[in-house]
N, C-alpha and C. Protein backbone atom coordinates (compact mmCIF):
# COMPACT_ATOMS: atom_id res chain seq x y z
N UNK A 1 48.05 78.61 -125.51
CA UNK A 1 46.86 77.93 -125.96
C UNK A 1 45.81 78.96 -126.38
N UNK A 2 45.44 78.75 -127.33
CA UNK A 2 44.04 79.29 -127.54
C UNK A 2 42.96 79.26 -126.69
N UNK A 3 42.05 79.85 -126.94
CA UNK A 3 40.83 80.16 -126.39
C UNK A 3 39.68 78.74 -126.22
N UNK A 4 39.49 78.06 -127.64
CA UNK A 4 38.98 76.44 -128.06
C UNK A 4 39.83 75.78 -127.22
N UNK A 5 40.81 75.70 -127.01
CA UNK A 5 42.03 74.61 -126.47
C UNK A 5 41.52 75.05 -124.75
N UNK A 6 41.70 75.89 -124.25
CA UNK A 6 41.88 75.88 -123.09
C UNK A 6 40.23 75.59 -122.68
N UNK A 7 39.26 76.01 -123.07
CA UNK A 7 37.83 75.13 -122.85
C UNK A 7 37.56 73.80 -123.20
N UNK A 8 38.46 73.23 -123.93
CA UNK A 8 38.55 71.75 -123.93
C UNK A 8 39.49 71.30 -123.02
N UNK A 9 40.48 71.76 -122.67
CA UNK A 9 41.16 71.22 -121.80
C UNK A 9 40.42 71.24 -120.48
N UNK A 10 39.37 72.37 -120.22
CA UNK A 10 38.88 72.91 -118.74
C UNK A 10 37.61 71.86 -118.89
N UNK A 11 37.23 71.52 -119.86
CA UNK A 11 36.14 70.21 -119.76
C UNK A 11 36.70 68.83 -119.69
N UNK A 12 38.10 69.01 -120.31
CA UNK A 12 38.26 67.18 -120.03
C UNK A 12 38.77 66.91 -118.59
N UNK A 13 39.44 68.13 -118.27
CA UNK A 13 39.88 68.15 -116.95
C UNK A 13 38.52 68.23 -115.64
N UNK A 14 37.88 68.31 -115.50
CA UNK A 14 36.65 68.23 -115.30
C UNK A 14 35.80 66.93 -115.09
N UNK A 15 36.00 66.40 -116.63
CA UNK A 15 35.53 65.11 -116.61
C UNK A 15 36.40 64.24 -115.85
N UNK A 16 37.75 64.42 -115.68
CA UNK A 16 38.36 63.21 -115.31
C UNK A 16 38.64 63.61 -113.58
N UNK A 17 38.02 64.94 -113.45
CA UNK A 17 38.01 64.92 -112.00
C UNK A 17 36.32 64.30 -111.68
N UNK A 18 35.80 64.43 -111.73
CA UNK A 18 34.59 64.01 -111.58
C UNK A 18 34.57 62.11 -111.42
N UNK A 19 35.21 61.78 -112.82
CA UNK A 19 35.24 60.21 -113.17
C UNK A 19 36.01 59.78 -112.00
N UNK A 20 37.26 60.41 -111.60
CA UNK A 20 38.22 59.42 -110.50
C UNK A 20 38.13 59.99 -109.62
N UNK A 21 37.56 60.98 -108.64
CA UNK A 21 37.18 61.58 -107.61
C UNK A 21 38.16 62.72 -107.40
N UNK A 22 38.85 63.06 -108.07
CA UNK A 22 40.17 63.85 -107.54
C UNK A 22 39.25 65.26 -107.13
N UNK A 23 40.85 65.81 -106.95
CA UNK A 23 40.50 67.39 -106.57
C UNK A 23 41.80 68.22 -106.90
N UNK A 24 40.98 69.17 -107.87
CA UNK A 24 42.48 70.49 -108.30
C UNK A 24 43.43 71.19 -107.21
N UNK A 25 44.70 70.76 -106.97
CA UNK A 25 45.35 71.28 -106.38
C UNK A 25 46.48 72.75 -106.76
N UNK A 26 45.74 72.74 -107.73
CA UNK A 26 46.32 73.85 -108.61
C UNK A 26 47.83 73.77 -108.66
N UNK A 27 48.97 74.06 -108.39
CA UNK A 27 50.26 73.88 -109.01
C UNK A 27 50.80 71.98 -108.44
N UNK A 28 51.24 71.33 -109.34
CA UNK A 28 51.58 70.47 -108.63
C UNK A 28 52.68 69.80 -107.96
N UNK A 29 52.88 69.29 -107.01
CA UNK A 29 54.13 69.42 -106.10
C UNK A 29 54.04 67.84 -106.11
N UNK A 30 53.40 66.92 -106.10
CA UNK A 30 53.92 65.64 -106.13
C UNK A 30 53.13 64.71 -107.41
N UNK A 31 53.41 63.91 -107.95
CA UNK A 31 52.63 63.06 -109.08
C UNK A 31 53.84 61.52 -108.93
N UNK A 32 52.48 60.54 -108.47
CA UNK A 32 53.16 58.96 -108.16
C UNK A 32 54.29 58.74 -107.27
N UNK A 33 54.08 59.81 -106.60
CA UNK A 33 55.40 59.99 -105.45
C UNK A 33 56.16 60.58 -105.58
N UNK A 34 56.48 60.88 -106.68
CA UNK A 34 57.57 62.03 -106.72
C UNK A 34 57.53 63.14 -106.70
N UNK A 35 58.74 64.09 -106.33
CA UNK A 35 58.47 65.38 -105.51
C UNK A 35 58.98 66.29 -107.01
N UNK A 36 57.72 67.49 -107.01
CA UNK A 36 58.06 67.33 -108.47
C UNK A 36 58.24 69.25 -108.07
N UNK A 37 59.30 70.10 -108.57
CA UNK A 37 59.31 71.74 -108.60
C UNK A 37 60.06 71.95 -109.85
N UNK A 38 59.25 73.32 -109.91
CA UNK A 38 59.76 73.81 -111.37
C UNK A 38 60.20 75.13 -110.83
N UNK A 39 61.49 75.97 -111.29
CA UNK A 39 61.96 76.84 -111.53
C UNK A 39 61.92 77.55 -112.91
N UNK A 40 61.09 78.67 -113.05
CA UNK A 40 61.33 78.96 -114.39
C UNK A 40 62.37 79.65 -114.56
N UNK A 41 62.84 80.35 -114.14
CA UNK A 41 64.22 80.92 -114.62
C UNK A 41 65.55 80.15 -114.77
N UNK A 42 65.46 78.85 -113.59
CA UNK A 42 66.60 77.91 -113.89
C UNK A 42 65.89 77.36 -115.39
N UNK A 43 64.47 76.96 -115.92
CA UNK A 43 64.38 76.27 -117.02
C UNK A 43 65.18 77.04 -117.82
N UNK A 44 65.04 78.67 -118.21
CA UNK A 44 65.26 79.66 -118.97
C UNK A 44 67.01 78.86 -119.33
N UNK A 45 67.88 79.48 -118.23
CA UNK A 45 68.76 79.14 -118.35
C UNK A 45 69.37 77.53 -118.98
N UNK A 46 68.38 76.92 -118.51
CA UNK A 46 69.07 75.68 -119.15
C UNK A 46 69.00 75.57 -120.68
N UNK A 47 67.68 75.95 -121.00
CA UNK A 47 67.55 76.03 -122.58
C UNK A 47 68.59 76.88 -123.25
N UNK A 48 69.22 78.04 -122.88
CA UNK A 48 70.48 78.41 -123.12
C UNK A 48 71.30 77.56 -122.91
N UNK A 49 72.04 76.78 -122.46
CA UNK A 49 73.04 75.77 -122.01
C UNK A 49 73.00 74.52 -123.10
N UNK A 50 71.74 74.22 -123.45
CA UNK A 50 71.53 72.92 -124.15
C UNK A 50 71.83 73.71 -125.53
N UNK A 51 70.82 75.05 -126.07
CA UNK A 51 70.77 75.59 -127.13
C UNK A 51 72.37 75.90 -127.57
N UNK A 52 73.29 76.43 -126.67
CA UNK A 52 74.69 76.69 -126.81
C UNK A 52 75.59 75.71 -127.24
N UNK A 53 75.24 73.99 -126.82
CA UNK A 53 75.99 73.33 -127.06
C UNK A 53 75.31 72.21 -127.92
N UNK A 54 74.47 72.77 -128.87
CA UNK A 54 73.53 71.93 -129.89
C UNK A 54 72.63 70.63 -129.44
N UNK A 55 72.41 70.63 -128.21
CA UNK A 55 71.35 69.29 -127.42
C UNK A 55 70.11 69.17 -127.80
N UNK A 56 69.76 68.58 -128.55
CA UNK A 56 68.48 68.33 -128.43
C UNK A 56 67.60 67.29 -127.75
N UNK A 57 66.81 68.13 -126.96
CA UNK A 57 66.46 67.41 -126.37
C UNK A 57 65.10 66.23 -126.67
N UNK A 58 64.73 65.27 -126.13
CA UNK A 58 63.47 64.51 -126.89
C UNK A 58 62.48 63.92 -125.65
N UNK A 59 61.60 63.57 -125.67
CA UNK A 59 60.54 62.81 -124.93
C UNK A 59 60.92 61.56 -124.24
N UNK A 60 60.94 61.59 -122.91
CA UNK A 60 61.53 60.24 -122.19
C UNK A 60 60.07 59.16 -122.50
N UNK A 61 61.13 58.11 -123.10
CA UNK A 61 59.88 56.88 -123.23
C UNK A 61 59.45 56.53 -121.79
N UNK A 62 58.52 56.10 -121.29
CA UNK A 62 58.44 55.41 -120.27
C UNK A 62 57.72 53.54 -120.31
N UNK A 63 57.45 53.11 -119.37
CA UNK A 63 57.24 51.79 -119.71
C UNK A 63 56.04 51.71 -119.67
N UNK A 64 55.08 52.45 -120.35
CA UNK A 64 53.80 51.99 -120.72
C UNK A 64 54.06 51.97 -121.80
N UNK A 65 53.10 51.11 -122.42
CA UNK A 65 52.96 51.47 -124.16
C UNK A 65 52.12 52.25 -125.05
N UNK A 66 52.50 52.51 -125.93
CA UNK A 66 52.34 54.31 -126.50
C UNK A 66 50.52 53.95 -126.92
N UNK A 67 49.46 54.85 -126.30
CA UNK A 67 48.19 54.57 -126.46
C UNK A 67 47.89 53.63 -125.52
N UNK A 68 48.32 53.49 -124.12
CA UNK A 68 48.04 53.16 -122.92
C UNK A 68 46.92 53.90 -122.25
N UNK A 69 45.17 53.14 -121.87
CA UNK A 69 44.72 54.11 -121.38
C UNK A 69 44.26 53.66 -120.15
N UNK A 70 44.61 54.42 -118.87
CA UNK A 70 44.14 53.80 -117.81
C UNK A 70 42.84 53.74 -117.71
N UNK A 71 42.29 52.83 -116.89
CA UNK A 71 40.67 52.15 -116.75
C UNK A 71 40.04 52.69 -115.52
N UNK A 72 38.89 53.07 -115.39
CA UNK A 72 38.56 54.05 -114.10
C UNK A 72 38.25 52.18 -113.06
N UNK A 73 38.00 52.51 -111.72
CA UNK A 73 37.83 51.65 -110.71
C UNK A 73 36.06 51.44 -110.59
N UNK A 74 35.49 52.07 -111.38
CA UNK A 74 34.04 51.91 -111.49
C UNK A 74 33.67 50.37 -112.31
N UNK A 75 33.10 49.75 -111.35
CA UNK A 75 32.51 48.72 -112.06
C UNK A 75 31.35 48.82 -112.71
């Protein structure tokens, strides 16, 4: 990211801690319950594995609909 990008990201992130009360936990280990770890060197490797056998990979839909925006709890 650029320099513009990452001060917009560090303000919206900001705003939406502020708006829903959260707090930066800096790396994250769980999101909606699930237990979430990243390996970068296993990623490394996999992108070799997929790249080797022509996979491309794409964006898992999920069941919201696309331009879904959640609503804060502030009345």
């Amino acid at each position: 990211m650029d320099l513009k990008s990452l001060l917009l990201f560090s303000e919206l992130k900001q705003k939406f801690i502020m708006k829903w009360k959260c707090c930066n936990l800096k790396k994250t280990k769980e999101f909606f319950g699930m237990q979430i770890s990243c390996n970068y060197k296993d990623q490394k490797i996999l992108d070799k594995v997929l790249a080797y056998f022509n996979i491309v990979t794409n964006l898992t839909s999920t069941l919201l609909p696309l331009g879904y925006v959640f609503k804060s709890n502030n009345n």
